[in-house]
N, C-alpha and C. Protein backbone atom coordinates (compact mmCIF):
# COMPACT_ATOMS: atom_id res chain seq x y z
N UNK A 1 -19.75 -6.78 -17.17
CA UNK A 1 -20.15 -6.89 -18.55
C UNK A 1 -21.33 -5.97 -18.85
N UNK A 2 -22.20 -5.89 -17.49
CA UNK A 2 -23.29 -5.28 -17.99
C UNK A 2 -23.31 -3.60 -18.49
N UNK A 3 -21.64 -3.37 -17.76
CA UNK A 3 -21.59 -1.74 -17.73
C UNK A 3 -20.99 -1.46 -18.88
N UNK A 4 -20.39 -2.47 -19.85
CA UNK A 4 -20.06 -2.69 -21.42
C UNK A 4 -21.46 -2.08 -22.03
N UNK A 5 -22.41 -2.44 -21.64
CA UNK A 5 -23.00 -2.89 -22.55
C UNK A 5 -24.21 -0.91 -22.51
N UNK A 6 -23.72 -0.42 -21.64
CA UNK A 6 -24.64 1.39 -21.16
C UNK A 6 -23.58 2.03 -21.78
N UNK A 7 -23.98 2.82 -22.94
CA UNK A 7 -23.55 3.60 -23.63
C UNK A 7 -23.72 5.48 -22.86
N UNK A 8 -25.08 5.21 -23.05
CA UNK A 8 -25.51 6.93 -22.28
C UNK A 8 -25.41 7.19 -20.84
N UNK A 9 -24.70 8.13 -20.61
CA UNK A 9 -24.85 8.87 -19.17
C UNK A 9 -26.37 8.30 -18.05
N UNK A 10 -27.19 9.22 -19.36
CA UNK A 10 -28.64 8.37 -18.46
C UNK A 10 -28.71 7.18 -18.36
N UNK A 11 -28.45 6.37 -19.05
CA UNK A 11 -28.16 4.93 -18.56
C UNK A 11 -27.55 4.30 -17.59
N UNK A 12 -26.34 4.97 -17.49
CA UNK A 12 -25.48 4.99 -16.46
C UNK A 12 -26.20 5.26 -15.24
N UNK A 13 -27.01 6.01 -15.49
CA UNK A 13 -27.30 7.05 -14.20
C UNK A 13 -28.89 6.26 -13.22
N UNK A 14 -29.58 5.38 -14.38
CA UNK A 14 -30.69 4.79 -13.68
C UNK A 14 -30.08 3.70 -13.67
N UNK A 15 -28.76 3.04 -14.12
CA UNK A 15 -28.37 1.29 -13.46
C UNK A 15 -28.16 2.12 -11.75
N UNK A 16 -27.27 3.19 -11.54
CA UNK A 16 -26.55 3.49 -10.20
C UNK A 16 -27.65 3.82 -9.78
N UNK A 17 -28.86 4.77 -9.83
CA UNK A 17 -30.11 4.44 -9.07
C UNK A 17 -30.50 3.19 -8.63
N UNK A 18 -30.84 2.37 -9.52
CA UNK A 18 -31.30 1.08 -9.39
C UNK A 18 -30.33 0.02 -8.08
N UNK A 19 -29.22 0.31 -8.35
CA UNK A 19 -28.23 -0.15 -7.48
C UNK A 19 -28.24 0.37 -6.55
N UNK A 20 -28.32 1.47 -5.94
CA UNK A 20 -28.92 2.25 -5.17
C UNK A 20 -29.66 2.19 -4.46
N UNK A 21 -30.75 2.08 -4.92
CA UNK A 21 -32.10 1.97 -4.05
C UNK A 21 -32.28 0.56 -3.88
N UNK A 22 -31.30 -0.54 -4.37
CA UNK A 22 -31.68 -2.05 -4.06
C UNK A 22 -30.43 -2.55 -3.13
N UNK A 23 -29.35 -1.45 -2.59
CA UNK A 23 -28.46 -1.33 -1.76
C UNK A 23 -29.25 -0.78 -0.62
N UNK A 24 -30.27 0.27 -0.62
CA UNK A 24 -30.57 0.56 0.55
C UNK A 24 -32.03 -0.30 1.04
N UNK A 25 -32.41 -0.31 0.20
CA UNK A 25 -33.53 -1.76 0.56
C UNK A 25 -33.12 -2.85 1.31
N UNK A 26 -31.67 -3.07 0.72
CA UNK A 26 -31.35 -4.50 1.27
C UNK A 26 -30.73 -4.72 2.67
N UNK A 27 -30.41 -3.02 2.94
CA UNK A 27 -29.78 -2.33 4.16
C UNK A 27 -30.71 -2.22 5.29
N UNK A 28 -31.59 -1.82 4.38
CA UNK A 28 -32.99 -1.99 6.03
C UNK A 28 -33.77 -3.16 5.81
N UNK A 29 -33.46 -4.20 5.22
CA UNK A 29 -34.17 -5.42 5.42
C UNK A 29 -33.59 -6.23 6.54
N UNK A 30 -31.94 -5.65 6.07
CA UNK A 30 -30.79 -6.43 7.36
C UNK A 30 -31.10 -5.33 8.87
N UNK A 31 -31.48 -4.46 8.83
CA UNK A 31 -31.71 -3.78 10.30
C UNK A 31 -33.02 -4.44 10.91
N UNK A 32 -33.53 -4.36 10.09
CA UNK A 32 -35.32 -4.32 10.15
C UNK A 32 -34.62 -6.00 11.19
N UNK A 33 -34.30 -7.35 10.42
CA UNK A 33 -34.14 -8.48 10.73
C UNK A 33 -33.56 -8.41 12.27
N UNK A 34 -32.36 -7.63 12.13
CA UNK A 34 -31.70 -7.31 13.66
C UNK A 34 -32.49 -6.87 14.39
N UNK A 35 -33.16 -6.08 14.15
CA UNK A 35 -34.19 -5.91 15.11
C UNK A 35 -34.61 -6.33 15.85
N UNK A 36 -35.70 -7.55 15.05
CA UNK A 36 -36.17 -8.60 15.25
C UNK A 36 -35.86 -9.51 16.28
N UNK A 37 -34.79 -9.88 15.77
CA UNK A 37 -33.80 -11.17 16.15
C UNK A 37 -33.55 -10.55 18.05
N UNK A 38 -33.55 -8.98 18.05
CA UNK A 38 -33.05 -8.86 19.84
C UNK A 38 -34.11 -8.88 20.11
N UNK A 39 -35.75 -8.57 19.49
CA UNK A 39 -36.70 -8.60 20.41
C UNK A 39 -36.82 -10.04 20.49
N UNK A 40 -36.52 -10.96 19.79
CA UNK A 40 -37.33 -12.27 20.09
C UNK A 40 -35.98 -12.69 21.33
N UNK A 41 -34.74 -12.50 21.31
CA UNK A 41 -34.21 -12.47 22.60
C UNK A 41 -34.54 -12.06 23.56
N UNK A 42 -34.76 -10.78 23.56
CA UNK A 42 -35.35 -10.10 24.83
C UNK A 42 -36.86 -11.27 25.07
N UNK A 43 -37.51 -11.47 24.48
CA UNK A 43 -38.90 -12.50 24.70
C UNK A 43 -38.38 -13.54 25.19
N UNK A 44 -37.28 -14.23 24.20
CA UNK A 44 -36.76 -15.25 25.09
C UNK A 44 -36.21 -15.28 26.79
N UNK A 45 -35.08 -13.96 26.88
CA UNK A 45 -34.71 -13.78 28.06
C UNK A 45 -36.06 -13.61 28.96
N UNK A 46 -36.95 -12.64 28.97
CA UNK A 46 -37.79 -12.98 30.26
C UNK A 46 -38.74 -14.18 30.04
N UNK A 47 -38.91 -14.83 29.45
CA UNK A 47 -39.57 -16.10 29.29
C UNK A 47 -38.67 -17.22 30.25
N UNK A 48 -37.48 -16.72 30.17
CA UNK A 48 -36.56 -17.83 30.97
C UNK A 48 -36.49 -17.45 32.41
N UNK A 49 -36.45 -16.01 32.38
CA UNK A 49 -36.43 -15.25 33.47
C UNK A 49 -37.91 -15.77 34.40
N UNK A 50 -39.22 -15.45 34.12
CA UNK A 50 -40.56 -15.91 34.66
C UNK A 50 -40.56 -17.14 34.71
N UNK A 51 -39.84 -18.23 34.08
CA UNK A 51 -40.07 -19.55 34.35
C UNK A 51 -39.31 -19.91 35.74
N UNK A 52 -38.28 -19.44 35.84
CA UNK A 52 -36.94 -19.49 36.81
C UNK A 52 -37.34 -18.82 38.02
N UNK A 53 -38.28 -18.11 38.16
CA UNK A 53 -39.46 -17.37 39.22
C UNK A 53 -40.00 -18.44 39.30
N UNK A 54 -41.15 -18.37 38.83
CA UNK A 54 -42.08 -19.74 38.41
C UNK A 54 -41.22 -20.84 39.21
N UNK A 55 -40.08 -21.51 38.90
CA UNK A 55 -40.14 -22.60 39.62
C UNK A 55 -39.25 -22.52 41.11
N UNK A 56 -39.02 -21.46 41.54
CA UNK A 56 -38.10 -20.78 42.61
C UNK A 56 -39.61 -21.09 43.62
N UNK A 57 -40.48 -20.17 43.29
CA UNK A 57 -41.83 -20.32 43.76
C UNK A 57 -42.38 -21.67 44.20
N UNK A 58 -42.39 -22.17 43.11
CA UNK A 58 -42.63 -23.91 43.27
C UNK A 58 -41.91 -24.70 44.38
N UNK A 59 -40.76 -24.19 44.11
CA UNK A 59 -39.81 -24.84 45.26
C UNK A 59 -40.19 -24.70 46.37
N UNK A 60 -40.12 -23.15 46.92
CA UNK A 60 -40.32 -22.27 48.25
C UNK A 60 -42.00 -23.23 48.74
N UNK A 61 -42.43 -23.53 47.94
CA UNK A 61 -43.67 -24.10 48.83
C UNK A 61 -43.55 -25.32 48.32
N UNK A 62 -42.93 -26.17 48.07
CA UNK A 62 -42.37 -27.65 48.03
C UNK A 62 -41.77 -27.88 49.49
N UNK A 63 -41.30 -26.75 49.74
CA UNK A 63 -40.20 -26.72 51.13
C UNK A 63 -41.05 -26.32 52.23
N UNK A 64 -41.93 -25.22 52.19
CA UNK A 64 -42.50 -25.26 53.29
C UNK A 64 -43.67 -26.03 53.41
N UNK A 65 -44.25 -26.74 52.19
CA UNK A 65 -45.50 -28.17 52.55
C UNK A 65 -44.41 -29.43 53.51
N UNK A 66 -43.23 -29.97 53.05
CA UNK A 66 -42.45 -30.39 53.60
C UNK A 66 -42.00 -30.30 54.87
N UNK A 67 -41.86 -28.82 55.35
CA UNK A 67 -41.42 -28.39 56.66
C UNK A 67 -42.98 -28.62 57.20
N UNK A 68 -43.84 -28.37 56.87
CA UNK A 68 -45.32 -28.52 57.78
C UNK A 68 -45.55 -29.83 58.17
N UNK A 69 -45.45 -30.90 56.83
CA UNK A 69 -45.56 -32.48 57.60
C UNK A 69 -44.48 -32.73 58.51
N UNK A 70 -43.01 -32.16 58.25
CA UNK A 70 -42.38 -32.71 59.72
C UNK A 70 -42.49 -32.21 60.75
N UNK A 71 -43.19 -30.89 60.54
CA UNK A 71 -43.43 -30.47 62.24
C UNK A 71 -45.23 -31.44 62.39
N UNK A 72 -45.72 -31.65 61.81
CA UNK A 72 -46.83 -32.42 61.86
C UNK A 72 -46.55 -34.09 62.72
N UNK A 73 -45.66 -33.96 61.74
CA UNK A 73 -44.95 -35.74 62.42
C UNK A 73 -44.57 -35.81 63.79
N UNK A 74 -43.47 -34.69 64.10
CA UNK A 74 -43.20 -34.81 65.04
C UNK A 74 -44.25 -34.73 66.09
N UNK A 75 -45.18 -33.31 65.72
CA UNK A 75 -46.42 -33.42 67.21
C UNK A 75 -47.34 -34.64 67.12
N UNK A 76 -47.41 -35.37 65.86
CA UNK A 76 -47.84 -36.69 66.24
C UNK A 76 -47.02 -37.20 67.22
N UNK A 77 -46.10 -37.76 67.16
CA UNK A 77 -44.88 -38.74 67.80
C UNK A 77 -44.69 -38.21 68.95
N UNK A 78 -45.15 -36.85 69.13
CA UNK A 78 -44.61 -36.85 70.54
C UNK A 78 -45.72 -36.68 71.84
């Protein structure tokens, strides 16, 4: 309706600007967002990644405090 309503060329010519430049605005608002969205993945992925270290670590000396009291036990006991 609205293109009823532009009589002149130039009229014509700053709606298709206008459309235009609020087509490509809206084009790098959606990149700009994608962007975004993989770095906060990538943040997420090694955040999961260092925790999963983090508790691998934890373990590995869960296991060897463990292995020390039973060799402890045993040279008690024996």
């Amino acid at each position: 309706m609205l293109i009823n309503v532009i009589n002149s060329p130039l009229e014509k010519g700053i709606v298709a600007t206008i459309v235009l430049g609020l087509t490509i605005i809206i084009s790098q608002n959606i990149r700009r967002s994608r962007i975004a969205a993989l770095k906060r993945a990538e943040q997420r992925r090694l955040r999961a990644e260092e925790q999963a270290r983090r508790e691998e670590e934890r373990r590995q000396k869960q296991e060897a405090f463990r292995q020390a009291q039973l060799e402890a036990a045993k040279k008690y006991l024996d």
